[in-house]
C-alpha atoms as a PDB file:
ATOM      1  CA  UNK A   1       0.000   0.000   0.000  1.00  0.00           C
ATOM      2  CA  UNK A   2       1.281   3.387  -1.134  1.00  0.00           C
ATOM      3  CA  UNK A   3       1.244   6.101   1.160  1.00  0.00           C
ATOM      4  CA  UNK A   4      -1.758   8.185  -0.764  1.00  0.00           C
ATOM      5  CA  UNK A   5      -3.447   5.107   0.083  1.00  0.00           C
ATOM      6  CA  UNK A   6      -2.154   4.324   2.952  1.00  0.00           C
ATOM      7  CA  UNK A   7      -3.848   8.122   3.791  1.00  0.00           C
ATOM      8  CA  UNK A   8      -7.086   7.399   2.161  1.00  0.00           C
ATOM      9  CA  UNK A   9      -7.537   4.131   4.068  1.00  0.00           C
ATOM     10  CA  UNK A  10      -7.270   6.336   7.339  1.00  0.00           C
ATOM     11  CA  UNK A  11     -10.282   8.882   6.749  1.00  0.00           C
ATOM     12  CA  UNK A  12     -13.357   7.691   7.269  1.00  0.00           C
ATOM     13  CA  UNK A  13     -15.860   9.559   5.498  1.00  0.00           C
ATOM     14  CA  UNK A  14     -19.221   8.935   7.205  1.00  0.00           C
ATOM     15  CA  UNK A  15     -17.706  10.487  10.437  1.00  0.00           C
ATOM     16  CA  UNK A  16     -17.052  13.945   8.259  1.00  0.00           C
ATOM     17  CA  UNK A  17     -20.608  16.345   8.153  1.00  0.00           C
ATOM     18  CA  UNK A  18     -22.435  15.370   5.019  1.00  0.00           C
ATOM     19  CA  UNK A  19     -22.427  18.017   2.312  1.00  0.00           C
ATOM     20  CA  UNK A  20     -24.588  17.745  -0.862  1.00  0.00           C
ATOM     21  CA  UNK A  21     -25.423  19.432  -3.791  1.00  0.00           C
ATOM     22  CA  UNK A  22     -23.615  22.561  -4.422  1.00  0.00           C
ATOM     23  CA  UNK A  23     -21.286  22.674  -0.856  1.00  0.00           C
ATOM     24  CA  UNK A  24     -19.887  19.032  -1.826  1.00  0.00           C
ATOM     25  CA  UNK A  25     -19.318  19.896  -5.689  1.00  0.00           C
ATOM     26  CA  UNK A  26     -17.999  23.380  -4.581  1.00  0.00           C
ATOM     27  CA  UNK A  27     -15.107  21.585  -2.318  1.00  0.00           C
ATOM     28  CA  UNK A  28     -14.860  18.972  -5.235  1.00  0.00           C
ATOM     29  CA  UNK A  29     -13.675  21.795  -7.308  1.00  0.00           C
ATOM     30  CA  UNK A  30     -11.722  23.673  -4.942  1.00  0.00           C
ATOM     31  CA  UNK A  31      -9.643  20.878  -4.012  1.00  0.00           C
ATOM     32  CA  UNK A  32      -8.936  19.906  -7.789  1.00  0.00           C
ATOM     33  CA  UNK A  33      -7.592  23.117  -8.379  1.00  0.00           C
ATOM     34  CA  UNK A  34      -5.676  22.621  -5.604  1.00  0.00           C
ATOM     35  CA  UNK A  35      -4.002  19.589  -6.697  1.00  0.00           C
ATOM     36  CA  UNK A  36      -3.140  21.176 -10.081  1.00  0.00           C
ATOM     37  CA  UNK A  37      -1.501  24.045  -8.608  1.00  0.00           C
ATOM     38  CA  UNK A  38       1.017  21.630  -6.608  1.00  0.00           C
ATOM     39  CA  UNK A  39       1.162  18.695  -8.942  1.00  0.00           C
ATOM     40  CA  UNK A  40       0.428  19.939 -12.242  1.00  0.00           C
ATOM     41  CA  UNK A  41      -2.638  18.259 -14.917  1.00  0.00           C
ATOM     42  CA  UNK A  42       0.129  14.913 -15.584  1.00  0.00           C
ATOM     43  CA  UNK A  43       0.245  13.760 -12.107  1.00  0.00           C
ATOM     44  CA  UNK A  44      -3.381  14.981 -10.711  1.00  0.00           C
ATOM     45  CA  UNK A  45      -5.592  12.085  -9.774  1.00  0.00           C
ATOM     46  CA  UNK A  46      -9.684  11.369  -8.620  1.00  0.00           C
ATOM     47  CA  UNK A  47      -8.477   9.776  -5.675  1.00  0.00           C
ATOM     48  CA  UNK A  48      -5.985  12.859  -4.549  1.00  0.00           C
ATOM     49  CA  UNK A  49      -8.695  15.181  -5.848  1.00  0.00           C
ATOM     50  CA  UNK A  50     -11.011  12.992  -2.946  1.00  0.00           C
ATOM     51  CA  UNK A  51      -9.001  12.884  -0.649  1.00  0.00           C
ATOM     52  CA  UNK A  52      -8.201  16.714  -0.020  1.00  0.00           C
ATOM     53  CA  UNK A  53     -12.250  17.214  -0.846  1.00  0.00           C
ATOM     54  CA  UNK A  54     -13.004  14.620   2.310  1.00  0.00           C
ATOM     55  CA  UNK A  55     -15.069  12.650   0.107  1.00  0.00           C
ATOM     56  CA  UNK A  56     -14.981   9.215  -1.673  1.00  0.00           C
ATOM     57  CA  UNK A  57     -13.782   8.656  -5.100  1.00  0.00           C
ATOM     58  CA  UNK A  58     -17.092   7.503  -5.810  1.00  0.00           C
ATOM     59  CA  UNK A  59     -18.643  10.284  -5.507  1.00  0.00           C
ATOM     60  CA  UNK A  60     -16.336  12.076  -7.933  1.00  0.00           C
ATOM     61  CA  UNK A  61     -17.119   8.954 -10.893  1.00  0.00           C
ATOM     62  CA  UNK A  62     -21.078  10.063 -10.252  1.00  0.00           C
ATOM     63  CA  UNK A  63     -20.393  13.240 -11.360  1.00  0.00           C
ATOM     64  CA  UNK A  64     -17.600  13.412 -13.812  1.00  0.00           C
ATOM     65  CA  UNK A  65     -16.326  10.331 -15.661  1.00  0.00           C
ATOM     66  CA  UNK A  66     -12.672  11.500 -15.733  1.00  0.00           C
ATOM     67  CA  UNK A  67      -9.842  13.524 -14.631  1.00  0.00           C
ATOM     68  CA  UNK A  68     -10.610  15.601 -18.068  1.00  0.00           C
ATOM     69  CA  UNK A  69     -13.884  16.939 -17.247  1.00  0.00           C
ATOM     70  CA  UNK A  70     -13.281  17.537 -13.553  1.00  0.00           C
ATOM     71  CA  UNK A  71     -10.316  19.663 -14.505  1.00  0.00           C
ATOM     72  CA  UNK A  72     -12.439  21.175 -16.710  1.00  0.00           C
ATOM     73  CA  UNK A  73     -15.434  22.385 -14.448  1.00  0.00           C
ATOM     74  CA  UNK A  74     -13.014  23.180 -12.128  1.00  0.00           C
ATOM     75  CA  UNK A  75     -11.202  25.476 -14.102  1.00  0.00           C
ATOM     76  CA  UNK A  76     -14.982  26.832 -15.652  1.00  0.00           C
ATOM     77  CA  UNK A  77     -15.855  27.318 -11.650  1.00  0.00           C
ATOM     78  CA  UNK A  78     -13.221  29.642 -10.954  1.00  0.00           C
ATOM     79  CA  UNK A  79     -13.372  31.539 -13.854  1.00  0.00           C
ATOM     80  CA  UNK A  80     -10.549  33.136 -16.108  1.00  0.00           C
ATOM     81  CA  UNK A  81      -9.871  37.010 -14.832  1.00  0.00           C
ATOM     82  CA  UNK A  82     -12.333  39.102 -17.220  1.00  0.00           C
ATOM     83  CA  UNK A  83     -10.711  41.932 -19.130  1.00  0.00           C
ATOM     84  CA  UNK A  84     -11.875  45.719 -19.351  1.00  0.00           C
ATOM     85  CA  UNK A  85     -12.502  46.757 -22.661  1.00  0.00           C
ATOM     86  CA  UNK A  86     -11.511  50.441 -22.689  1.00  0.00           C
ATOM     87  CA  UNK A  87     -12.066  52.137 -25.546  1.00  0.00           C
ATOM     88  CA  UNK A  88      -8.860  54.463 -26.198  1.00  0.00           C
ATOM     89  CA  UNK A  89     -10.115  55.829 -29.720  1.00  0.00           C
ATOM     90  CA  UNK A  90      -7.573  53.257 -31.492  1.00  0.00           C
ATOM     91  CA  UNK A  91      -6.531  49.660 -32.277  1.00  0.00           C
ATOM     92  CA  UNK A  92      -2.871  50.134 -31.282  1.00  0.00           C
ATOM     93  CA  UNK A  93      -3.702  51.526 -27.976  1.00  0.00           C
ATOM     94  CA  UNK A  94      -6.872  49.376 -27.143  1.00  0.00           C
ATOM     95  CA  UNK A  95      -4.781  46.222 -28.041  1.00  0.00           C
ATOM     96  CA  UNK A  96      -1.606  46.916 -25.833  1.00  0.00           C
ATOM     97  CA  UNK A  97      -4.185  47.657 -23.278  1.00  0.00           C
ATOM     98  CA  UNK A  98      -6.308  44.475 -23.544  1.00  0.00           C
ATOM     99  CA  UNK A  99      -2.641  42.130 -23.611  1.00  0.00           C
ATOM    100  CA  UNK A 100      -1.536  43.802 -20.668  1.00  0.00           C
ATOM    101  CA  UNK A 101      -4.380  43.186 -18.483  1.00  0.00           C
ATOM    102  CA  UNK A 102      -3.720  39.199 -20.196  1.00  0.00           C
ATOM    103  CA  UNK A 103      -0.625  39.780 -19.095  1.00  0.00           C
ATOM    104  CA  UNK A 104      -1.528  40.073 -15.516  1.00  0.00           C
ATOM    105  CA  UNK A 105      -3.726  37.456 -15.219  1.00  0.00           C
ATOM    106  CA  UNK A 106      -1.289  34.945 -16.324  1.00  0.00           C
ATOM    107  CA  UNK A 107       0.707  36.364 -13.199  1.00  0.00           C
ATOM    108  CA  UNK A 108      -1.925  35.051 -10.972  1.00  0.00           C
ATOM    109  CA  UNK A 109      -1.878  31.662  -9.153  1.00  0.00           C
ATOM    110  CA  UNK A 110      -4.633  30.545 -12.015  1.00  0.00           C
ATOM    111  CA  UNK A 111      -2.088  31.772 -14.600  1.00  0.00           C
ATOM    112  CA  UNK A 112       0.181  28.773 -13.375  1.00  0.00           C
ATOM    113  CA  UNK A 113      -2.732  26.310 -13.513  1.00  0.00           C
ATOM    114  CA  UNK A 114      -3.487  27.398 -16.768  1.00  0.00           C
ATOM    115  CA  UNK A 115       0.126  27.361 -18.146  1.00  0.00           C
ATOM    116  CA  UNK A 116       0.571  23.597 -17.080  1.00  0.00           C
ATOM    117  CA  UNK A 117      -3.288  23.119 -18.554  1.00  0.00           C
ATOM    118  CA  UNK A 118      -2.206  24.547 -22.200  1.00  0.00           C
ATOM    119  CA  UNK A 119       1.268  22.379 -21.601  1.00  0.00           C
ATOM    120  CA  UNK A 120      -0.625  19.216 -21.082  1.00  0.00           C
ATOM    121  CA  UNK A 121      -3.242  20.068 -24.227  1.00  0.00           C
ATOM    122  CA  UNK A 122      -0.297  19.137 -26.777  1.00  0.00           C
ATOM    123  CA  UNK A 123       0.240  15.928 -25.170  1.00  0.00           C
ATOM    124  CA  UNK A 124      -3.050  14.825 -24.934  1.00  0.00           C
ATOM    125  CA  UNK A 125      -5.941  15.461 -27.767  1.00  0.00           C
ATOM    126  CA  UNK A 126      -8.794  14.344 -26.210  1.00  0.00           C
ATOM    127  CA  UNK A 127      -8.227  16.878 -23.243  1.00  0.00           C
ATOM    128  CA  UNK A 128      -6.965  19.735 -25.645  1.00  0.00           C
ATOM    129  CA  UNK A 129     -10.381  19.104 -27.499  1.00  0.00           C
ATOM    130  CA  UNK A 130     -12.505  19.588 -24.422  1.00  0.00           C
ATOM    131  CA  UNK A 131     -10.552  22.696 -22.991  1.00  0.00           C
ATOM    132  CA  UNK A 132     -11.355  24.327 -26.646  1.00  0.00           C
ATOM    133  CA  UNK A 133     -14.847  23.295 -26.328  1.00  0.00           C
ATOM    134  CA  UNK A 134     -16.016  24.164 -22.953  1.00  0.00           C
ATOM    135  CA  UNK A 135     -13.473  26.775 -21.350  1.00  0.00           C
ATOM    136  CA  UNK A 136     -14.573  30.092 -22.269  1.00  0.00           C
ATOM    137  CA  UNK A 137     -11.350  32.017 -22.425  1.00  0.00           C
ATOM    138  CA  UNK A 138     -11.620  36.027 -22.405  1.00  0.00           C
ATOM    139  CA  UNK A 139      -9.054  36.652 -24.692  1.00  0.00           C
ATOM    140  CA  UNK A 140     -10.856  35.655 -28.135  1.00  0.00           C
ATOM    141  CA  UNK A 141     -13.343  37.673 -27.796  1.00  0.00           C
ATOM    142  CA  UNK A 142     -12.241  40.713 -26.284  1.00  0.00           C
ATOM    143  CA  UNK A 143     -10.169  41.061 -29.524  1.00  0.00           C
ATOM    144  CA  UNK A 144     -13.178  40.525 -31.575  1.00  0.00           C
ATOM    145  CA  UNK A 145     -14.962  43.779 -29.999  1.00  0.00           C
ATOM    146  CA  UNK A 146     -11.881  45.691 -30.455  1.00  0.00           C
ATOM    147  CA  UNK A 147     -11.360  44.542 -33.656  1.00  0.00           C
ATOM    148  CA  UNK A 148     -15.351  45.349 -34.419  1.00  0.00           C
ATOM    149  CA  UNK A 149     -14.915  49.111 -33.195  1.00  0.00           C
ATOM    150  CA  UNK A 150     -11.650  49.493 -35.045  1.00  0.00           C
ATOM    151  CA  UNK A 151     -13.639  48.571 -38.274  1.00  0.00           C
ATOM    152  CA  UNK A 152     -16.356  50.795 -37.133  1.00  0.00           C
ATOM    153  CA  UNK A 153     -13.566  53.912 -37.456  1.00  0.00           C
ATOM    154  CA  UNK A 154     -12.318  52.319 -40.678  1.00  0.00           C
ATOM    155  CA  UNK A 155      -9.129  51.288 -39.084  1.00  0.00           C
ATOM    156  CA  UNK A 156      -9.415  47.518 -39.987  1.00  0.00           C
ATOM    157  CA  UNK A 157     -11.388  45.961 -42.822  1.00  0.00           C
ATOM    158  CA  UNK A 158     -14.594  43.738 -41.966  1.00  0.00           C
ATOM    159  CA  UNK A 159     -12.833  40.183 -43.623  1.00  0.00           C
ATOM    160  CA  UNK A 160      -9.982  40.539 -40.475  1.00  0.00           C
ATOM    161  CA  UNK A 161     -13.148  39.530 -38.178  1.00  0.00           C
ATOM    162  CA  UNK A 162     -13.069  35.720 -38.047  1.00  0.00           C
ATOM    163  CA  UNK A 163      -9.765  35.463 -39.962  1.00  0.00           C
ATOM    164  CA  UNK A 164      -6.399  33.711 -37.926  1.00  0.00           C
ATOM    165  CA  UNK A 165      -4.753  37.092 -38.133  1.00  0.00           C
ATOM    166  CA  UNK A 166      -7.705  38.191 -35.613  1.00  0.00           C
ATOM    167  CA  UNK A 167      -6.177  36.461 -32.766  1.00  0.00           C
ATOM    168  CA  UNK A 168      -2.114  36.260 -33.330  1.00  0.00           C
ATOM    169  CA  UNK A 169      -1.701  39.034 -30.670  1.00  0.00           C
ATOM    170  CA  UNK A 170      -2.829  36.659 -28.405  1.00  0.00           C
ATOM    171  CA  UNK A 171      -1.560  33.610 -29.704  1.00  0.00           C
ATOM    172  CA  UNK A 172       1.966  35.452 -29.455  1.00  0.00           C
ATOM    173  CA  UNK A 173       1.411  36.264 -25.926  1.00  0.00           C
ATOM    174  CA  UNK A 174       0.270  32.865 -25.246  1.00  0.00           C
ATOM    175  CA  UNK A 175       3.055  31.244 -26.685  1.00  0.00           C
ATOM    176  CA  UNK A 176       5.963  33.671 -24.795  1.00  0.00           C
ATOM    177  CA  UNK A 177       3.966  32.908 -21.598  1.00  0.00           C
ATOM    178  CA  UNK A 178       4.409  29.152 -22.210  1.00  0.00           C
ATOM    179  CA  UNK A 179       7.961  29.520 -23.420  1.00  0.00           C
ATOM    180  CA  UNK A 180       9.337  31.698 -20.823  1.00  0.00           C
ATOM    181  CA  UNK A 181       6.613  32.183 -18.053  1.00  0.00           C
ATOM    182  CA  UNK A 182       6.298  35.636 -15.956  1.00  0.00           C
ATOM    183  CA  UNK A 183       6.272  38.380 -15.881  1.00  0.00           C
ATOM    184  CA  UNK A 184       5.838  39.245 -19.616  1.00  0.00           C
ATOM    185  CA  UNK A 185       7.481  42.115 -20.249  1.00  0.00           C
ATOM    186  CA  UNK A 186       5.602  45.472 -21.276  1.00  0.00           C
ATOM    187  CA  UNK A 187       8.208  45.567 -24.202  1.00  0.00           C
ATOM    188  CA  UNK A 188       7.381  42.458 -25.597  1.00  0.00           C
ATOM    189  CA  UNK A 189       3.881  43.398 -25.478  1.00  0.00           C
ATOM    190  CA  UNK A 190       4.743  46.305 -27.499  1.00  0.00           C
ATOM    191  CA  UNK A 191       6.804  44.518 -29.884  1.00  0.00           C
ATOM    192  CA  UNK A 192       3.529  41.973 -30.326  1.00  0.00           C
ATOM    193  CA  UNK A 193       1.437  44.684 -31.074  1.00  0.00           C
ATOM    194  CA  UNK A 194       3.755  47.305 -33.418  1.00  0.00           C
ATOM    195  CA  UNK A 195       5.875  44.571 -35.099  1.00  0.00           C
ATOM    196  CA  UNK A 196       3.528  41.960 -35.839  1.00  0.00           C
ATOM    197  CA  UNK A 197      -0.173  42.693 -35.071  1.00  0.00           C
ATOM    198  CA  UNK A 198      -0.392  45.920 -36.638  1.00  0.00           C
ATOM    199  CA  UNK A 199       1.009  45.295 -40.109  1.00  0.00           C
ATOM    200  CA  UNK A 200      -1.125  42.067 -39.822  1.00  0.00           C
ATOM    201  CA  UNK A 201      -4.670  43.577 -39.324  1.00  0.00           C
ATOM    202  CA  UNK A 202      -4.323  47.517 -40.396  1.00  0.00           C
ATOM    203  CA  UNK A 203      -5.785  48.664 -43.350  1.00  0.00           C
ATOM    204  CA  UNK A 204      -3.286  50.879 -45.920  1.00  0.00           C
ATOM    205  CA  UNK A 205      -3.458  54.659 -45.092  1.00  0.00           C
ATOM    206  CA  UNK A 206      -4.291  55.493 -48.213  1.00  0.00           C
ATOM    207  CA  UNK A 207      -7.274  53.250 -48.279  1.00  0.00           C
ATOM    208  CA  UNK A 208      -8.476  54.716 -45.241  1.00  0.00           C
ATOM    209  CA  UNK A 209      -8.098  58.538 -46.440  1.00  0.00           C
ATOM    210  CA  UNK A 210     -10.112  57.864 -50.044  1.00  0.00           C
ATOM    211  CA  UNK A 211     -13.120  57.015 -48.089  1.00  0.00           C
END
């Protein structure tokens, strides 16, 4: 016997206060993102998840059917930081804006969970497919309403909406934040945004003036 089970075999469950409903799947969740912030998606399992929830690993296979989809609620239960859009009268200011406020929220404790989660998503489809599916993440579409107004002032023409250049600001600051972790510096959001995104998404001057 291992010493998690060796640990498991030790609590007796029916002598703990009985939670239901909400309270139980509440400390369900809160103890799974526990376990991925000190072990990481690879080594998280339903019967560490119970046993820091004070519950049976029973009770976890009535509700989810895997490690996948428990990571999954638990990650959709504590929500990714929302952005502020502000509206700064451009694209090049409303974008560096936007990616810094990314920025910080991948400096958060839930930043580190997240960074192992997108990690473990290249390594194993079938989880990458349901993290695409069911985590709303803020980022996408926070650059589709900036990206909206900027073709409301003509900045950026209507087929950018929907294309893959819409979201390589973000995919770039996703990818240095896997690469290199935190902080992210403000210059390399600047780069992001003047070097790459711009050129990418901005429509010609001189297309803009013969309107």
């Amino acid at each position: 016997m291992n010493a998690e089970q060796s640990a498991g075999a030790t609590v007796d469950h029916r002598k703990s206060p009985r939670r239901r409903g909400e309270e139980l799947e509440h400390a369900i969740l809160t103890a799974t993102l526990d376990e991925l912030a000190d072990v990481g998606y690879a080594a998280l399992t339903m019967e560490r998840v119970a046993l820091r929830a004070h519950t049976s690993k029973a009770v976890l296979y009535r509700r989810w059917s895997g490690r996948a989809e428990l990571v999954i609620d638990a990650c959709k239960f504590r929500g990714i930081p929302d952005v502020d859009l502000l509206d700064t009268g451009s694209l090049r200011t409303d974008m560096i804006a936007v990616l810094r406020q990314m920025a910080a929220n991948m400096a958060t404790p839930f930043g580190g969970i997240l960074r192992g989660l997108l990690s473990e998503m290249t390594r194993d489809p079938e989880f990458g497919r349901l993290i695409r599916e069911r985590v709303h993440t803020s980022g996408p579409g926070s650059i589709e309403e900036i990206l909206r107004r900027a073709v409301e002032r003509g900045e950026v023409d209507p087929t950018i909406l929907g294309s893959r250049r819409a979201t390589v600001a973000t995919d770039l600051l996703r990818n240095q934040f896997l690469l290199y972790g935190i902080p992210i510096d403000d210059e390399v959001i600047i780069e992001i945004v003047d070097d790459v995104y711009l050129p990418l998404v901005l429509r010609p001057a001189t297309a803009r003036g013969s309107e």
